[in-house]
PDB file of N, CA and C in Angstrom:
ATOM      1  N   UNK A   1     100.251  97.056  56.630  1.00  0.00           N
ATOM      2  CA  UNK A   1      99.156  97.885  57.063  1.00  0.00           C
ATOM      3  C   UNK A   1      98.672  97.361  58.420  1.00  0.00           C
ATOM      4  N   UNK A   2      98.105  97.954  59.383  1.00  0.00           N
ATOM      5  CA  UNK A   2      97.586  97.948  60.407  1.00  0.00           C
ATOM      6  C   UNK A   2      96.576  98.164  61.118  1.00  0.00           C
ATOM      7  N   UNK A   3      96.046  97.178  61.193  1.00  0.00           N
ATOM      8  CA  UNK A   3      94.296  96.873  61.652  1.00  0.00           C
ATOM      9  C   UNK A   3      94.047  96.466  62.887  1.00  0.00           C
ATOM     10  N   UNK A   4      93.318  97.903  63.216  1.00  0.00           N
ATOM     11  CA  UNK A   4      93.089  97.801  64.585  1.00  0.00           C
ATOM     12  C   UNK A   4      91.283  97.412  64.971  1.00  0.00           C
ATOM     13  N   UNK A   5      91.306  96.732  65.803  1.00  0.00           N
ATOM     14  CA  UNK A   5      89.883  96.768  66.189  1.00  0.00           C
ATOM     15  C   UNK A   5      88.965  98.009  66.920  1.00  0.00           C
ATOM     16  N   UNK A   6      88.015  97.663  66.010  1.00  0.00           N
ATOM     17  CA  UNK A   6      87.314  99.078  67.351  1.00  0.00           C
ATOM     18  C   UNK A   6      86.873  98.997  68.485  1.00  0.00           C
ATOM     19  N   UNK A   7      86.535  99.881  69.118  1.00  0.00           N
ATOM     20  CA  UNK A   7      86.501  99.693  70.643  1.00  0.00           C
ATOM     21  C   UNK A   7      85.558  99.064  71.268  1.00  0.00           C
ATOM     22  N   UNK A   8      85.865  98.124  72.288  1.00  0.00           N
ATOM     23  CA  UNK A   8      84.413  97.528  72.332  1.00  0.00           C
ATOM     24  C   UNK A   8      83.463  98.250  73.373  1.00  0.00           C
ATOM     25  N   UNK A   9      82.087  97.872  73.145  1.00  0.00           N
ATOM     26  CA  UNK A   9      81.687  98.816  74.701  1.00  0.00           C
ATOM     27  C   UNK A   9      81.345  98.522  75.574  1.00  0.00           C
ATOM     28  N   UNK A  10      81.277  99.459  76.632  1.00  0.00           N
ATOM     29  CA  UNK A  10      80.908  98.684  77.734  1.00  0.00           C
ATOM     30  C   UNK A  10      79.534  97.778  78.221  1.00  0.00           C
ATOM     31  N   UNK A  11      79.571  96.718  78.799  1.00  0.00           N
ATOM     32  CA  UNK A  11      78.343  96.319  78.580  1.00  0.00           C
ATOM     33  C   UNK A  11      77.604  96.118  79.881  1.00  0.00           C
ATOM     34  N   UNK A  12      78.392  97.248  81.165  1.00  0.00           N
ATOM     35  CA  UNK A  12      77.794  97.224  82.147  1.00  0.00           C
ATOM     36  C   UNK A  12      77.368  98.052  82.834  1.00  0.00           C
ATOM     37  N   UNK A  13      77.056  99.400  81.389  1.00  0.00           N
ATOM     38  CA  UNK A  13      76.678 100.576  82.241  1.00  0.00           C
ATOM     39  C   UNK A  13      75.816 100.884  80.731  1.00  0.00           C
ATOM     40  N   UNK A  14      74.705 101.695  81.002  1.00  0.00           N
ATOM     41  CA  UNK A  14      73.786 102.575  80.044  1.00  0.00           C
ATOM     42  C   UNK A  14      74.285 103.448  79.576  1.00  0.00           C
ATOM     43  N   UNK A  15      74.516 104.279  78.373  1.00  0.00           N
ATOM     44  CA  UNK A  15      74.593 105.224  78.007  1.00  0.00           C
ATOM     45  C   UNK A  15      73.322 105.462  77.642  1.00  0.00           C
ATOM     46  N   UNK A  16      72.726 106.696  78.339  1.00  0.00           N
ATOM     47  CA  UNK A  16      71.563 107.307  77.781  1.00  0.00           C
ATOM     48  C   UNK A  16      71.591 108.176  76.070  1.00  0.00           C
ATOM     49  N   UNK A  17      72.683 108.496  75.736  1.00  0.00           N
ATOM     50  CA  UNK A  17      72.887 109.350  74.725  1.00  0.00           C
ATOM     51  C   UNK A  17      72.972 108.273  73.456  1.00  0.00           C
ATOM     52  N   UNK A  18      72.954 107.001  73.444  1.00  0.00           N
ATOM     53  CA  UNK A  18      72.804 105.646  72.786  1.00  0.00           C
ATOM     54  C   UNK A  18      71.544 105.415  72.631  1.00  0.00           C
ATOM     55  N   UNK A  19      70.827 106.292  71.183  1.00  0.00           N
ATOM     56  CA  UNK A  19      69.538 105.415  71.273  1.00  0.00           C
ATOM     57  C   UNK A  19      68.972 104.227  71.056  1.00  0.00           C
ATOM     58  N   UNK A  20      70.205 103.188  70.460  1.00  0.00           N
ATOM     59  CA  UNK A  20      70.379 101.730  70.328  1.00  0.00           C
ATOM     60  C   UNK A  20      70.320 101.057  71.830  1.00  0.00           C
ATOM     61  N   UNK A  21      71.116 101.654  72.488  1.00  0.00           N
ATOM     62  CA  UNK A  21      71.080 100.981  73.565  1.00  0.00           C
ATOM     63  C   UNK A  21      69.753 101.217  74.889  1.00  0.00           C
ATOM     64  N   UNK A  22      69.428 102.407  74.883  1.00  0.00           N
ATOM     65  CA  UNK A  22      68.421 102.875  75.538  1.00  0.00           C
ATOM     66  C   UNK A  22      67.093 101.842  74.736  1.00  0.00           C
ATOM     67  N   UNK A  23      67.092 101.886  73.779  1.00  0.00           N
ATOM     68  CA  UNK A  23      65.325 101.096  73.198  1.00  0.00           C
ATOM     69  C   UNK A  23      65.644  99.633  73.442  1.00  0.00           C
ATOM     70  N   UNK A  24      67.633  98.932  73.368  1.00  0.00           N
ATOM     71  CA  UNK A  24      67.007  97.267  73.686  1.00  0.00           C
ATOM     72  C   UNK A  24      66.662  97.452  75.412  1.00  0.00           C
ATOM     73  N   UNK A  25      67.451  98.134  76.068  1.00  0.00           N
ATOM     74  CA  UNK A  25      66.814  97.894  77.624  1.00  0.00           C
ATOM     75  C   UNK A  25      65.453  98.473  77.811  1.00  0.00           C
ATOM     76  N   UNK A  26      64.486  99.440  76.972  1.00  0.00           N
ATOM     77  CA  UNK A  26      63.115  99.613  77.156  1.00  0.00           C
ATOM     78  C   UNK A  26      63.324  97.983  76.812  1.00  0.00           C
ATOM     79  N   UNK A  27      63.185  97.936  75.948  1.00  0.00           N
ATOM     80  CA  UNK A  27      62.304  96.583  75.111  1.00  0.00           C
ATOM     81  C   UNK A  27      62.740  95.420  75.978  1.00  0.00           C
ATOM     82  N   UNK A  28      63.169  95.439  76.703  1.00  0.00           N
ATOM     83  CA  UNK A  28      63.920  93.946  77.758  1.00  0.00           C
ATOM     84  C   UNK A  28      63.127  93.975  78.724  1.00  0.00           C
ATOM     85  N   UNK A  29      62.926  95.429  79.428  1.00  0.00           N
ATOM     86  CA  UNK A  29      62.600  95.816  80.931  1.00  0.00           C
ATOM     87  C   UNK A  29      60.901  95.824  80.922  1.00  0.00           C
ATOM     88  N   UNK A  30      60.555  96.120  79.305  1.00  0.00           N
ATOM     89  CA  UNK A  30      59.172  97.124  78.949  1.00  0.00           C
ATOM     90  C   UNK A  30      58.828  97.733  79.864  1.00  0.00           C
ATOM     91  N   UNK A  31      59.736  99.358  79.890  1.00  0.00           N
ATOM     92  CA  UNK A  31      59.012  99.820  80.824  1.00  0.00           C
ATOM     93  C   UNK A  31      59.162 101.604  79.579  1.00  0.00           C
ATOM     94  N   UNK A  32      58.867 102.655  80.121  1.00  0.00           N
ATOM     95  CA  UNK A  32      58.820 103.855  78.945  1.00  0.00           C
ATOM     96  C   UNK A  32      60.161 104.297  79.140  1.00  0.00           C
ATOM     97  N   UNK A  33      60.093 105.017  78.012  1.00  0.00           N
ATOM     98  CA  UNK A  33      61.480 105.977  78.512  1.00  0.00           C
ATOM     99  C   UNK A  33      61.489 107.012  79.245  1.00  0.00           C
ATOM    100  N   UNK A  34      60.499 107.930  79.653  1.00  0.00           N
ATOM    101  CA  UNK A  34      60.449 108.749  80.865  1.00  0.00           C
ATOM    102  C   UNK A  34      60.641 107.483  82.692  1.00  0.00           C
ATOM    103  N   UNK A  35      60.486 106.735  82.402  1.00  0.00           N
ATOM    104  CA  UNK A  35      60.213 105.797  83.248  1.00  0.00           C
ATOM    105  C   UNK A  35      62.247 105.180  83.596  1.00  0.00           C
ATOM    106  N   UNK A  36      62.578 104.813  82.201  1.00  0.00           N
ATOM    107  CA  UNK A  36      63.835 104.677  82.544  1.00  0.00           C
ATOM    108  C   UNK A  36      65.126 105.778  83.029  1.00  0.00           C
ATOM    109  N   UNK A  37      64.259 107.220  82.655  1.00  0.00           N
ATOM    110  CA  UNK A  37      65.240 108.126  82.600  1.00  0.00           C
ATOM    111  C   UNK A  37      65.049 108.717  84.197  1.00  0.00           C
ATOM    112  N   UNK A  38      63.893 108.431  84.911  1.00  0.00           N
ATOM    113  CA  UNK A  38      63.833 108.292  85.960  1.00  0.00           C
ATOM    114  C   UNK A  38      64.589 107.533  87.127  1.00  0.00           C
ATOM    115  N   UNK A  39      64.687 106.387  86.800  1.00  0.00           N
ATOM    116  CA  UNK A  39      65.090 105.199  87.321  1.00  0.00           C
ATOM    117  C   UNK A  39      66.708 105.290  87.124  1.00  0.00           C
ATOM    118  N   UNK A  40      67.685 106.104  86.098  1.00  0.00           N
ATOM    119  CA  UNK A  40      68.715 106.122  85.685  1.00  0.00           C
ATOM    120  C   UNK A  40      69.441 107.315  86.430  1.00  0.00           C
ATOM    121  N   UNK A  41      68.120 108.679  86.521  1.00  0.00           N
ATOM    122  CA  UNK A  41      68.509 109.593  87.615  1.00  0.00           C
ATOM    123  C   UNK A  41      68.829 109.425  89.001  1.00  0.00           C
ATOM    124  N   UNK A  42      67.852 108.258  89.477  1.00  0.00           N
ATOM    125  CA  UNK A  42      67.602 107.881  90.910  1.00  0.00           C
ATOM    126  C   UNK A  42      68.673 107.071  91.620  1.00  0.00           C
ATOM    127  N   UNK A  43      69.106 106.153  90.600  1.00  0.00           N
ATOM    128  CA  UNK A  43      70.325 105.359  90.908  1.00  0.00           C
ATOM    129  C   UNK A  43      71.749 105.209  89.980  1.00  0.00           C
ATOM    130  N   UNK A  44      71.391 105.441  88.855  1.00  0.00           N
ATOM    131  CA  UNK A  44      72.722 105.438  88.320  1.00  0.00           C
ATOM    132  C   UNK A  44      72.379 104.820  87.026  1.00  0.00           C
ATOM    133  N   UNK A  45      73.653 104.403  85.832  1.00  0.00           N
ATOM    134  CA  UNK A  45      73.574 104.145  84.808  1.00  0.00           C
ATOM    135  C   UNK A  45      74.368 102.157  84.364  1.00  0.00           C
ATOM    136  N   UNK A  46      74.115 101.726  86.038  1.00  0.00           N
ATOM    137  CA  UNK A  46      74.386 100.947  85.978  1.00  0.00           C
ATOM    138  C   UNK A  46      73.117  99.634  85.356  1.00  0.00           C
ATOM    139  N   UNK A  47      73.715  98.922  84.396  1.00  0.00           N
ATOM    140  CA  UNK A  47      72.534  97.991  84.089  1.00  0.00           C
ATOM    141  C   UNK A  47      71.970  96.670  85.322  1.00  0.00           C
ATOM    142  N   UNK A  48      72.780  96.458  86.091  1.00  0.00           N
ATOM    143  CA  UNK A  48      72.094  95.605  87.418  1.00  0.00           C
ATOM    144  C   UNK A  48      71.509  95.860  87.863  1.00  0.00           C
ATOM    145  N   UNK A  49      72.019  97.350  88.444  1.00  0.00           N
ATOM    146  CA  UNK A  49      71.364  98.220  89.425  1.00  0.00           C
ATOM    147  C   UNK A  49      69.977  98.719  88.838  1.00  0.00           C
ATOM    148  N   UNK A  50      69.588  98.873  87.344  1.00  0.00           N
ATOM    149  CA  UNK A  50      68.113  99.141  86.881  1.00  0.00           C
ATOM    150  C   UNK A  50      67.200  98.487  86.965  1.00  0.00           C
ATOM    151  N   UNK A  51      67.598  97.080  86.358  1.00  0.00           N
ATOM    152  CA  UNK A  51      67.039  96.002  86.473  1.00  0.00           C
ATOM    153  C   UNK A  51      66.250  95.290  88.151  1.00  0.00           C
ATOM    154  N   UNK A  52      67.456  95.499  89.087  1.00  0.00           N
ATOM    155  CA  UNK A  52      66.850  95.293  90.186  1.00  0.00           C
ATOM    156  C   UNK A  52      65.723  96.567  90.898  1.00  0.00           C
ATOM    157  N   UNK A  53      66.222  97.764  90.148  1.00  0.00           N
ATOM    158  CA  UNK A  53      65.143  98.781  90.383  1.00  0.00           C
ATOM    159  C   UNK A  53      63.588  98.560  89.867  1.00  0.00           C
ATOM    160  N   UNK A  54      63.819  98.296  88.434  1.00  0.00           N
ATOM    161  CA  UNK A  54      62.503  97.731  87.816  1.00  0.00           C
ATOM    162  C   UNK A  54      61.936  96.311  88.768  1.00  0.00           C
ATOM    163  N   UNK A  55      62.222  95.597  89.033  1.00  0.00           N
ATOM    164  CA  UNK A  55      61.777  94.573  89.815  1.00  0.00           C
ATOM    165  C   UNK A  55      60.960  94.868  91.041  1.00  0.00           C
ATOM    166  N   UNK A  56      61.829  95.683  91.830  1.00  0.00           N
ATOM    167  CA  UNK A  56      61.234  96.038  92.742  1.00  0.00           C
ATOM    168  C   UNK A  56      60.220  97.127  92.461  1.00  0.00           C
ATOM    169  N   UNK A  57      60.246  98.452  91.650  1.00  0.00           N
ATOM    170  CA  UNK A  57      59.145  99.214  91.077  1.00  0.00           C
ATOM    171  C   UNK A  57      57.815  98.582  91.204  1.00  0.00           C
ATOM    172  N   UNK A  58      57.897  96.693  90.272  1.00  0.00           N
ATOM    173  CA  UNK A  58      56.724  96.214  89.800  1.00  0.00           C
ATOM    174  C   UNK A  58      56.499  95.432  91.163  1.00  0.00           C
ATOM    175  N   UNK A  59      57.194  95.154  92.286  1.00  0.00           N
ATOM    176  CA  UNK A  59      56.743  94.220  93.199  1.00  0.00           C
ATOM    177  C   UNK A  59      56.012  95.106  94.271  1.00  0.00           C
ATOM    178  N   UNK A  60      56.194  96.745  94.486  1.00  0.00           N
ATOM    179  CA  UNK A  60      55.729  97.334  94.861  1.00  0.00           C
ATOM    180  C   UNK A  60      54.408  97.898  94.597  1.00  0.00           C
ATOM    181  N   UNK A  61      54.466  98.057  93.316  1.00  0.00           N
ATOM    182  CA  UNK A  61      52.691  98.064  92.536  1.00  0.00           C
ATOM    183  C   UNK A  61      51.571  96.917  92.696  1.00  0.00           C
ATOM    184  N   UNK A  62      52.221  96.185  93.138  1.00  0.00           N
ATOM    185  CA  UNK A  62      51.099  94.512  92.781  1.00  0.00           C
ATOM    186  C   UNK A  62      51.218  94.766  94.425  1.00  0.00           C
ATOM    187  N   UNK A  63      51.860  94.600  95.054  1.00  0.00           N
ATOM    188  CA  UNK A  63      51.345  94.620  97.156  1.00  0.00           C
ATOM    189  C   UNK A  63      49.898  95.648  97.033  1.00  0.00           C
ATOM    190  N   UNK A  64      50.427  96.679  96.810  1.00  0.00           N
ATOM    191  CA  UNK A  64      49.184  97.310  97.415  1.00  0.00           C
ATOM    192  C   UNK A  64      47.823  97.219  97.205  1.00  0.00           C
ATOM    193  N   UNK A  65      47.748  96.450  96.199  1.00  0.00           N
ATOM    194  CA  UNK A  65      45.951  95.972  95.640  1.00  0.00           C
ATOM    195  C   UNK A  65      46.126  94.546  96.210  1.00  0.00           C
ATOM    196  N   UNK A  66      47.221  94.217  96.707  1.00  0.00           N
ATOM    197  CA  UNK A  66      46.578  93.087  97.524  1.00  0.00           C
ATOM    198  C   UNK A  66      46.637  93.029  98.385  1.00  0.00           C
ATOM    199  N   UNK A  67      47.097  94.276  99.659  1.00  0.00           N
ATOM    200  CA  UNK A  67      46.855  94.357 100.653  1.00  0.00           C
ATOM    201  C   UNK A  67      45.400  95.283 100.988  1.00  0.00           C
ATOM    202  N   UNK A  68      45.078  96.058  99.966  1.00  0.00           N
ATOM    203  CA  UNK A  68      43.618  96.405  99.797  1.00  0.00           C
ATOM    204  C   UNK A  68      42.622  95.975  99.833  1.00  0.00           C
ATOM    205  N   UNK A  69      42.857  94.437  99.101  1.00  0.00           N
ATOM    206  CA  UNK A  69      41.415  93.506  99.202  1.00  0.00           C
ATOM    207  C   UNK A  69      41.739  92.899 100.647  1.00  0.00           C
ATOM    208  N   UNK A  70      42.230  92.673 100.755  1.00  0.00           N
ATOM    209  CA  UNK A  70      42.322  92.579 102.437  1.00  0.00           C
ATOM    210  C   UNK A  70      41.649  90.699 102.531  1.00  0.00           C
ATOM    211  N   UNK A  71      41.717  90.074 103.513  1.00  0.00           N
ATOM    212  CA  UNK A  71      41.593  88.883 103.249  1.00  0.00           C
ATOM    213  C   UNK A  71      40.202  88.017 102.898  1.00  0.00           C
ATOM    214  N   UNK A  72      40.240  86.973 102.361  1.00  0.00           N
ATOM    215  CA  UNK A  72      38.837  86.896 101.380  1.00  0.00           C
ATOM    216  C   UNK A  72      37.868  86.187 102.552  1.00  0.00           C
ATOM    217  N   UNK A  73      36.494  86.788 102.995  1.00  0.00           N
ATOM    218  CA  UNK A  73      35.746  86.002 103.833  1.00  0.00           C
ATOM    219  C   UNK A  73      34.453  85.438 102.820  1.00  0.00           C
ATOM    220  N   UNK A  74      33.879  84.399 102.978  1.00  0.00           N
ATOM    221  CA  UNK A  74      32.897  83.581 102.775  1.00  0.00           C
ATOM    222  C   UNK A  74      31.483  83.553 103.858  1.00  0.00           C
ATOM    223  N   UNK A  75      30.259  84.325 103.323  1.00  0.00           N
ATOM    224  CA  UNK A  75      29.712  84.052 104.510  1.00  0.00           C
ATOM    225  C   UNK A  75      27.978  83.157 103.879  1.00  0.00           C
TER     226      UNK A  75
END
């Protein structure tokens, strides 16, 4: 008899149609799923390429309230 293994998957691209795989990268990234399905449209279904998207997303949110307070004077 003949035993084959099953296929393994890929582990360097998203399948959105995987709801196993879609909830561990919410739950890694914590970010929503309208949020990832965004981010997956914009660049692709590559998992590097999200990750460095999410990074930058959140490094872009935190500048602007601190270029708002603008620098701290003491008088």
């Amino acid at each position: 008899m003949l035993c084959s293994r099953p296929p393994r998957p890929v582990r360097t691209t998203l399948d959105l149609a995987n709801a196993q795989q879609v909830k561990s990268v919410r739950k890694r990234l914590r970010i929503t799923h309208a949020d990832l399905v965004k981010i997956v449209d914009k660049i692709g279904n590559s998992l590097s390429a999200i990750e460095k998207e999410v990074e930058l997303e959140k490094l872009t949110a935190v500048q602007p309230r601190n270029e708002k307070s603008g620098p701290a004077t003491f008088e």
